[in-house]
PDB file of N, CA and C in Angstrom:
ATOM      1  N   UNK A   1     129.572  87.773  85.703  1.00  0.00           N
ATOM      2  CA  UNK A   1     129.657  88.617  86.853  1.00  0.00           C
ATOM      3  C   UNK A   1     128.787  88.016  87.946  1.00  0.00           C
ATOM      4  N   UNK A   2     129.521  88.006  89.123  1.00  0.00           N
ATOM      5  CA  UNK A   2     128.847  87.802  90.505  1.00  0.00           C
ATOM      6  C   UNK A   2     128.297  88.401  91.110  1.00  0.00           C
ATOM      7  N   UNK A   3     127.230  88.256  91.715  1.00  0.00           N
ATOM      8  CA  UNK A   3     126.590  89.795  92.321  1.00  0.00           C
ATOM      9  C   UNK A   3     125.996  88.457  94.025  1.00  0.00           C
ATOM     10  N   UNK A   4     126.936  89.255  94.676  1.00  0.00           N
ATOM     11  CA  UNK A   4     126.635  88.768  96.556  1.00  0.00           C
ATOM     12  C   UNK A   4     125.673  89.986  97.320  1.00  0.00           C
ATOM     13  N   UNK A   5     124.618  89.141  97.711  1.00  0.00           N
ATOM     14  CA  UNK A   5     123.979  90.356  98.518  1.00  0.00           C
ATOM     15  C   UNK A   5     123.883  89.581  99.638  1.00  0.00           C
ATOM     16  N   UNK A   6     124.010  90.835 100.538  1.00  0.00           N
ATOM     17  CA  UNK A   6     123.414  90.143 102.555  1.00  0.00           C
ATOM     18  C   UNK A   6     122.634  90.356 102.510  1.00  0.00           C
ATOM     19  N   UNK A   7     121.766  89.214 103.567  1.00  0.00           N
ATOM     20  CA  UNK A   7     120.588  89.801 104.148  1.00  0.00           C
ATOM     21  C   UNK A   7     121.232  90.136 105.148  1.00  0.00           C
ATOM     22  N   UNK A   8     120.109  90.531 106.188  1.00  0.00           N
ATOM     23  CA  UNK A   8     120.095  90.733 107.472  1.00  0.00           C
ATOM     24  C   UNK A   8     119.817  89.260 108.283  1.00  0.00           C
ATOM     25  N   UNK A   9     120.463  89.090 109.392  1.00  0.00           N
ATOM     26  CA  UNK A   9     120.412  87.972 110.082  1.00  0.00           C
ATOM     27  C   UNK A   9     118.529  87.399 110.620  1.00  0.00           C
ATOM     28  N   UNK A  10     118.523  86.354 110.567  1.00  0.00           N
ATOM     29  CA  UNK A  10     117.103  85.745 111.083  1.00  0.00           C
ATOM     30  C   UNK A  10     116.317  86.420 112.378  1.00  0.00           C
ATOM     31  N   UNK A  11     117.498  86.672 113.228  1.00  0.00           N
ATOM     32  CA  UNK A  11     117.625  86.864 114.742  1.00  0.00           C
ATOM     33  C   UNK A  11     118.360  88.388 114.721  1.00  0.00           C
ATOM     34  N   UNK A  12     117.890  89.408 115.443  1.00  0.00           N
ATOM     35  CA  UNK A  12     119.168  90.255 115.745  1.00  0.00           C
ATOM     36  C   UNK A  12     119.735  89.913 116.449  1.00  0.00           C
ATOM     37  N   UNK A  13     120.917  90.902 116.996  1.00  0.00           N
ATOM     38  CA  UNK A  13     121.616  90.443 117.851  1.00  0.00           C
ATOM     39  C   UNK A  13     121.834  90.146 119.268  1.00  0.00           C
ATOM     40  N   UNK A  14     120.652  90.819 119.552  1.00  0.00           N
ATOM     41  CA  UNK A  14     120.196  91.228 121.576  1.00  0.00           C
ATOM     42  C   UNK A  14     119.683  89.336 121.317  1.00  0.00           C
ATOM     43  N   UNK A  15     118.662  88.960 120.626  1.00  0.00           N
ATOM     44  CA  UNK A  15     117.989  88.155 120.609  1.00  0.00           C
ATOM     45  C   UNK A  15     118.853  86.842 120.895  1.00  0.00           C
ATOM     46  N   UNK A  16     120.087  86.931 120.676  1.00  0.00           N
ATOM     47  CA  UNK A  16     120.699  85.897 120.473  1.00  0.00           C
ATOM     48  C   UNK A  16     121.874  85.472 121.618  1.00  0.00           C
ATOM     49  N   UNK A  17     121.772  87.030 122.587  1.00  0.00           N
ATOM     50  CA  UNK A  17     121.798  87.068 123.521  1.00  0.00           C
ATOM     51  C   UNK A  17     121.539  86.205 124.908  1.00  0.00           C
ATOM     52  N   UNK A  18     122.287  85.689 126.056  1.00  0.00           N
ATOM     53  CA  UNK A  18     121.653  84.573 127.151  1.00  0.00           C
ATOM     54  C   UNK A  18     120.953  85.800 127.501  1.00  0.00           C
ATOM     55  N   UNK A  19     119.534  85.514 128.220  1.00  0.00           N
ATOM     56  CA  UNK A  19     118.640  86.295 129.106  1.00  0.00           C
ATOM     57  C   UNK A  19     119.658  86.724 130.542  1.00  0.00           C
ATOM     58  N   UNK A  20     119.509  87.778 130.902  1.00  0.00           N
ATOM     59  CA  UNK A  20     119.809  88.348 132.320  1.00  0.00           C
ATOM     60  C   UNK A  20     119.447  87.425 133.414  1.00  0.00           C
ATOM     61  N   UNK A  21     119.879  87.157 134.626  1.00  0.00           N
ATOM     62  CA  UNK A  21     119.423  85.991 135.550  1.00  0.00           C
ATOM     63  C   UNK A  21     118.495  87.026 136.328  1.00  0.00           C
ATOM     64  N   UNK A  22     117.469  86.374 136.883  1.00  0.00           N
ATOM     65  CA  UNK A  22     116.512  87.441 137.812  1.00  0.00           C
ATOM     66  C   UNK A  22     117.213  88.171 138.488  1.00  0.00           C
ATOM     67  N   UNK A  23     116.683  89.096 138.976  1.00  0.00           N
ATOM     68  CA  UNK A  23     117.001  89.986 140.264  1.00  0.00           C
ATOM     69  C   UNK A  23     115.990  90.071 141.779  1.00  0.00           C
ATOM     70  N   UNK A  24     116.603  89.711 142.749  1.00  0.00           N
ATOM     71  CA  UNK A  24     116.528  89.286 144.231  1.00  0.00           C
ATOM     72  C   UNK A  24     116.741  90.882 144.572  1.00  0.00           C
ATOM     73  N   UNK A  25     116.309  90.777 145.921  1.00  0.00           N
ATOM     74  CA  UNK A  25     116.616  91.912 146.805  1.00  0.00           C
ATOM     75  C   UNK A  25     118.062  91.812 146.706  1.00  0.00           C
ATOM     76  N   UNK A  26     119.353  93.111 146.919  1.00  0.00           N
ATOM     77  CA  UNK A  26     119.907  93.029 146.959  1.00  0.00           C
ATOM     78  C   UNK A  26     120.905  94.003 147.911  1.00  0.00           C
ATOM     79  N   UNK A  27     122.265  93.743 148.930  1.00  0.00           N
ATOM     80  CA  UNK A  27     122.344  94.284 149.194  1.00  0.00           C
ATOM     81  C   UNK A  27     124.158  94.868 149.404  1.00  0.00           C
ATOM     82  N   UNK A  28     124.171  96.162 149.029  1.00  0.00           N
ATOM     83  CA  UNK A  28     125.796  96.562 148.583  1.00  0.00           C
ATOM     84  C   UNK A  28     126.326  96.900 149.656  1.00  0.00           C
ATOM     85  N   UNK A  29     127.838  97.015 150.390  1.00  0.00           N
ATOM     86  CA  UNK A  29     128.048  97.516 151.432  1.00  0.00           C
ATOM     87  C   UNK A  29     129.268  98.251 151.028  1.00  0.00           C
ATOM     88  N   UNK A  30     129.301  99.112 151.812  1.00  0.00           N
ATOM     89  CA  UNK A  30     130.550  99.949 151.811  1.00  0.00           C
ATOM     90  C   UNK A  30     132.276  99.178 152.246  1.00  0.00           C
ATOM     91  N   UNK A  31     133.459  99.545 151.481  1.00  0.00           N
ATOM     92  CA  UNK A  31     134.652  98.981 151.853  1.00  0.00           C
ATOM     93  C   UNK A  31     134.284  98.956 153.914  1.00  0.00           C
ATOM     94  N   UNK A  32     133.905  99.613 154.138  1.00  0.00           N
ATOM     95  CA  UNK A  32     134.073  99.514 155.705  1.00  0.00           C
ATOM     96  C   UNK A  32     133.390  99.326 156.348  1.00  0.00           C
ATOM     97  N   UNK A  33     131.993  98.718 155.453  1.00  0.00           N
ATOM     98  CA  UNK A  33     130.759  98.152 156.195  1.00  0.00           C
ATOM     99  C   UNK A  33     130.116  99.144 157.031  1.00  0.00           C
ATOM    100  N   UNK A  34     130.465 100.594 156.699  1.00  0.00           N
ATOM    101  CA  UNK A  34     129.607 101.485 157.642  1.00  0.00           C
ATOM    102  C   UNK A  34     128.214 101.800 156.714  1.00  0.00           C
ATOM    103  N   UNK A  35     128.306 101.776 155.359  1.00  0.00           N
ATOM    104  CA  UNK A  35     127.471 102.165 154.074  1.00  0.00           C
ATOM    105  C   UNK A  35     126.453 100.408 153.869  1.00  0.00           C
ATOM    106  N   UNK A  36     125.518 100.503 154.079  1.00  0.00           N
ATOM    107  CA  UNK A  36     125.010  99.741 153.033  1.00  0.00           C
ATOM    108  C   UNK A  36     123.599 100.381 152.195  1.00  0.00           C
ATOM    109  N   UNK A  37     123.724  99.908 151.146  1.00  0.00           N
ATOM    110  CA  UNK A  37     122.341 100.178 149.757  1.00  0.00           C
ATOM    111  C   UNK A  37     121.836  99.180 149.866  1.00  0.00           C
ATOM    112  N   UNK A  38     120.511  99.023 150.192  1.00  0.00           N
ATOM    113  CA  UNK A  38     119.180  97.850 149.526  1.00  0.00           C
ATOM    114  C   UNK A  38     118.716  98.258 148.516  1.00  0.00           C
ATOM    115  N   UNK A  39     118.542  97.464 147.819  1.00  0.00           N
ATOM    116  CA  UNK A  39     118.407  97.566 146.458  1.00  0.00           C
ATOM    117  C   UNK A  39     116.972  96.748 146.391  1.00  0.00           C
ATOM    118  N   UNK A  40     115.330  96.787 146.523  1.00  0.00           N
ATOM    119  CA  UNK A  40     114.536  95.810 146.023  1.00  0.00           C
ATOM    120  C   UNK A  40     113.533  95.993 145.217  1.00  0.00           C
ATOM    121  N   UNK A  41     113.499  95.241 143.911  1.00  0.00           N
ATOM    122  CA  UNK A  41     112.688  95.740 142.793  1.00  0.00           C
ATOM    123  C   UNK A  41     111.387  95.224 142.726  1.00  0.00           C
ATOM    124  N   UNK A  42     110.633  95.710 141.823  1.00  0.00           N
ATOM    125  CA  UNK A  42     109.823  95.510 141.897  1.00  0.00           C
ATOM    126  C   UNK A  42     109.279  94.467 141.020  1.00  0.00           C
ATOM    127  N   UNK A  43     109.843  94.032 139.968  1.00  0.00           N
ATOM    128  CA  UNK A  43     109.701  92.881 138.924  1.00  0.00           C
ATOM    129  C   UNK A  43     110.970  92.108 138.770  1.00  0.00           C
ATOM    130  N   UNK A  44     111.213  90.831 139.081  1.00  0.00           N
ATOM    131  CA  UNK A  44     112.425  90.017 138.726  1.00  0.00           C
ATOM    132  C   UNK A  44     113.382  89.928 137.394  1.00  0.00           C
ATOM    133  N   UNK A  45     112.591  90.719 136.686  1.00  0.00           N
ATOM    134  CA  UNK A  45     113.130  90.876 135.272  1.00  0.00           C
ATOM    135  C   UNK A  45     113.945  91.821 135.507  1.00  0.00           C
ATOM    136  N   UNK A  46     113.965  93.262 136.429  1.00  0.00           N
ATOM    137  CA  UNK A  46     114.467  94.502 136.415  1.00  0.00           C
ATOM    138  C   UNK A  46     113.755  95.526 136.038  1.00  0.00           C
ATOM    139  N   UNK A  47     112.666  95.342 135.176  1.00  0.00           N
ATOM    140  CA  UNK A  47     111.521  96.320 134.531  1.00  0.00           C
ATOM    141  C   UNK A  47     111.177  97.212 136.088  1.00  0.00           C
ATOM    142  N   UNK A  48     111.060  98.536 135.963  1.00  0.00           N
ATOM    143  CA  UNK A  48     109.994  99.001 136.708  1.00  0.00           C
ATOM    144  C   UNK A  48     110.522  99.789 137.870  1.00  0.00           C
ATOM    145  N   UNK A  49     109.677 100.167 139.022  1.00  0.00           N
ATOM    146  CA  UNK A  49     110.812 101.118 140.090  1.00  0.00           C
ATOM    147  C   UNK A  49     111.145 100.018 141.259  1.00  0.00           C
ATOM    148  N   UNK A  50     112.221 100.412 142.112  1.00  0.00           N
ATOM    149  CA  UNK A  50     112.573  99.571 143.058  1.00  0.00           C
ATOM    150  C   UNK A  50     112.666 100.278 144.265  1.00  0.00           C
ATOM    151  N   UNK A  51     112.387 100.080 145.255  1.00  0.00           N
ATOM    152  CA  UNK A  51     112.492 100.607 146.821  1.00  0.00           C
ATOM    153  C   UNK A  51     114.125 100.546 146.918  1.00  0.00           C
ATOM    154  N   UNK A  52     114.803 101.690 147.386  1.00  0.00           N
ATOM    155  CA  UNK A  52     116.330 101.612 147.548  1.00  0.00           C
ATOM    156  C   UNK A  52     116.384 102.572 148.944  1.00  0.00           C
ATOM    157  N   UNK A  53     117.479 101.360 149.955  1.00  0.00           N
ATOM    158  CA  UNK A  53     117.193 102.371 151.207  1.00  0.00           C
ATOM    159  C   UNK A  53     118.595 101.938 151.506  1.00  0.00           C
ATOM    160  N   UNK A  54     119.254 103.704 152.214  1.00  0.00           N
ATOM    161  CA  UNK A  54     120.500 103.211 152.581  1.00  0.00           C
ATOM    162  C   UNK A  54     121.159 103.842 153.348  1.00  0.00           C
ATOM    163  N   UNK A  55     121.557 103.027 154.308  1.00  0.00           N
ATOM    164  CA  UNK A  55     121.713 103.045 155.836  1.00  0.00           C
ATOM    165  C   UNK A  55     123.125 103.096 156.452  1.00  0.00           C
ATOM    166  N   UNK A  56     123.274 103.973 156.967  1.00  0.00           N
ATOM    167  CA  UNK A  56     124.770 104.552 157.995  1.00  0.00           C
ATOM    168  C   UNK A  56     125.097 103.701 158.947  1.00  0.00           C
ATOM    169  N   UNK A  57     125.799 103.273 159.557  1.00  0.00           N
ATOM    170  CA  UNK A  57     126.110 102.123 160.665  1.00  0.00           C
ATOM    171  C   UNK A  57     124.517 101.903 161.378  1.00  0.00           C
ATOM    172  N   UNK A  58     123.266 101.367 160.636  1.00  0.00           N
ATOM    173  CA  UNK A  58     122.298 100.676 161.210  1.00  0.00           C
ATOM    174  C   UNK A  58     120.971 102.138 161.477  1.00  0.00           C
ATOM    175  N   UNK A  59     121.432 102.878 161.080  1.00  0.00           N
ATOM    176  CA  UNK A  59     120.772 103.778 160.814  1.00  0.00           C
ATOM    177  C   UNK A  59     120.408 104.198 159.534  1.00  0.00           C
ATOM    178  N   UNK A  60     118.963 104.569 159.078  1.00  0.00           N
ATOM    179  CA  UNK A  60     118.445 104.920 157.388  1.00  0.00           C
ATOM    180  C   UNK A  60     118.229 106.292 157.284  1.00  0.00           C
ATOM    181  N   UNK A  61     119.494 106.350 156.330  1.00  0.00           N
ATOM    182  CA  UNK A  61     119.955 107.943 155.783  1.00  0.00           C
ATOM    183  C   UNK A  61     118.371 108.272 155.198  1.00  0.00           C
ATOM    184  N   UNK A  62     118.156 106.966 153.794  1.00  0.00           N
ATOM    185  CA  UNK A  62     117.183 108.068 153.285  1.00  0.00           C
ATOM    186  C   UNK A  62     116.700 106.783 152.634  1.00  0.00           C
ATOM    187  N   UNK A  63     115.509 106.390 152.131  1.00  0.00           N
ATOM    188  CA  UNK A  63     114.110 105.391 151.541  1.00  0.00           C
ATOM    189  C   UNK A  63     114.064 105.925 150.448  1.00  0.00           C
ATOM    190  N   UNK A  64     114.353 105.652 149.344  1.00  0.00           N
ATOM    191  CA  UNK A  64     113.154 106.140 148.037  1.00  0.00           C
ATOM    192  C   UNK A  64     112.574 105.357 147.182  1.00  0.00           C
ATOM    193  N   UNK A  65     111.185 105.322 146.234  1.00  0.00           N
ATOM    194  CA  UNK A  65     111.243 104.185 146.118  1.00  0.00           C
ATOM    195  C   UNK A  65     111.401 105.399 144.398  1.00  0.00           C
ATOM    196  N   UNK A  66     112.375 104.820 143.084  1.00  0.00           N
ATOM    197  CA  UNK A  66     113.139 104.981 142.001  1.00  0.00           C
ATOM    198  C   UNK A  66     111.999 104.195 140.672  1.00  0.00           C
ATOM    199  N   UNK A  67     111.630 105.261 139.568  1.00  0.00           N
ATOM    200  CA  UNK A  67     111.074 104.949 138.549  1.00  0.00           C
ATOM    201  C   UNK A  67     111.986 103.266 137.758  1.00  0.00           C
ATOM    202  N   UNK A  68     113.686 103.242 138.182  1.00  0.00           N
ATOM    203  CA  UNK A  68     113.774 102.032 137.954  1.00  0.00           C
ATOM    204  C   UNK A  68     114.574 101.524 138.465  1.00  0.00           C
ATOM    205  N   UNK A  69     115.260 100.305 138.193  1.00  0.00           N
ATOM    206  CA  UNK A  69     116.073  99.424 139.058  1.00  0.00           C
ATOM    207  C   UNK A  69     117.538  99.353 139.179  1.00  0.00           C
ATOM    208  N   UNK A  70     118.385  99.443 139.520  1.00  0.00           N
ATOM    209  CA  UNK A  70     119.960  99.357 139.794  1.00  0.00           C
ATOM    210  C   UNK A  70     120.222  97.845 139.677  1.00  0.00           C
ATOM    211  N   UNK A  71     120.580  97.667 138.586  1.00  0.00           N
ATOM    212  CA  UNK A  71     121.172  95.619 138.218  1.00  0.00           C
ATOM    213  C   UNK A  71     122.337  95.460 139.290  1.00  0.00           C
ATOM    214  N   UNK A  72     123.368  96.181 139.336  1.00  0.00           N
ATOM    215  CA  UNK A  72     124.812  96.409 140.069  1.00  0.00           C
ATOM    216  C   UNK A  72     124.570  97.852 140.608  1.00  0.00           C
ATOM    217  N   UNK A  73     125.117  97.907 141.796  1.00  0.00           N
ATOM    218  CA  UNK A  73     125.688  98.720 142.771  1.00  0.00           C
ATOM    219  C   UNK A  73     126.928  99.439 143.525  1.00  0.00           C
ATOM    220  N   UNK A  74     127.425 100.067 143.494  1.00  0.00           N
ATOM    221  CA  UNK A  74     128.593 100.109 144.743  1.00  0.00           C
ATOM    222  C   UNK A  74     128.253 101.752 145.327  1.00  0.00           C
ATOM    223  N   UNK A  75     128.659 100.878 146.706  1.00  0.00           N
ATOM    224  CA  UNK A  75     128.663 102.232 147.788  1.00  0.00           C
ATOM    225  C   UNK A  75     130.177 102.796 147.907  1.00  0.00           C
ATOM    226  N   UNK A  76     130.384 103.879 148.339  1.00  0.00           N
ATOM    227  CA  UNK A  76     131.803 104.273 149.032  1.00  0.00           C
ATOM    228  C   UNK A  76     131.521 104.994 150.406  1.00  0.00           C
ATOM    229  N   UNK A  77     132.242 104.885 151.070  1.00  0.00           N
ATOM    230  CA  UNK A  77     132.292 106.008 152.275  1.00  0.00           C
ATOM    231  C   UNK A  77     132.480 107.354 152.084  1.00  0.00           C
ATOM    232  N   UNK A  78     132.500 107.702 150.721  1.00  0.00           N
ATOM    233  CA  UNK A  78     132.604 109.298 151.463  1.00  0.00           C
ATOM    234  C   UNK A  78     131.432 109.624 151.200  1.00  0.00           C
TER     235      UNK A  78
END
């Protein structure tokens, strides 16, 4: 009789994972360019809160700065 046991892998699986590419200020705009979101964090990794401000045709609706970071974005107009 054969007896097969698994282990568990060396590595999990996140680990084996490519790393995330930094994160830059960033900035999303609306289909009609009247909306845009800034997006800027506070650690390049993504860890941590980020200042997010976002502005009506050149005007700033509203500043906050967010316990954490937005990787991706999208605005809409309504």
């Amino acid at each position: 009789m054969r007896i097969l046991l698994s282990l568990p892998l060396a590595f999990p699986a996140a680990a084996q994972m490519a790393p995330m590419p930094p994160l830059d200020p960033e900035t999303y705009r609306s289909a009609s360019g009247r909306w845009e979101l800034t997006v800027d964090p506070s650690h390049r990794d993504g860890r941590g809160e980020s200042e997010c401000t976002l502005v009506r045709e050149g005007e700033v609706a509203w500043r906050l700065v967010l316990p954490f970071t937005f990787r991706y974005a999208a605005v809409t107009d309504e």
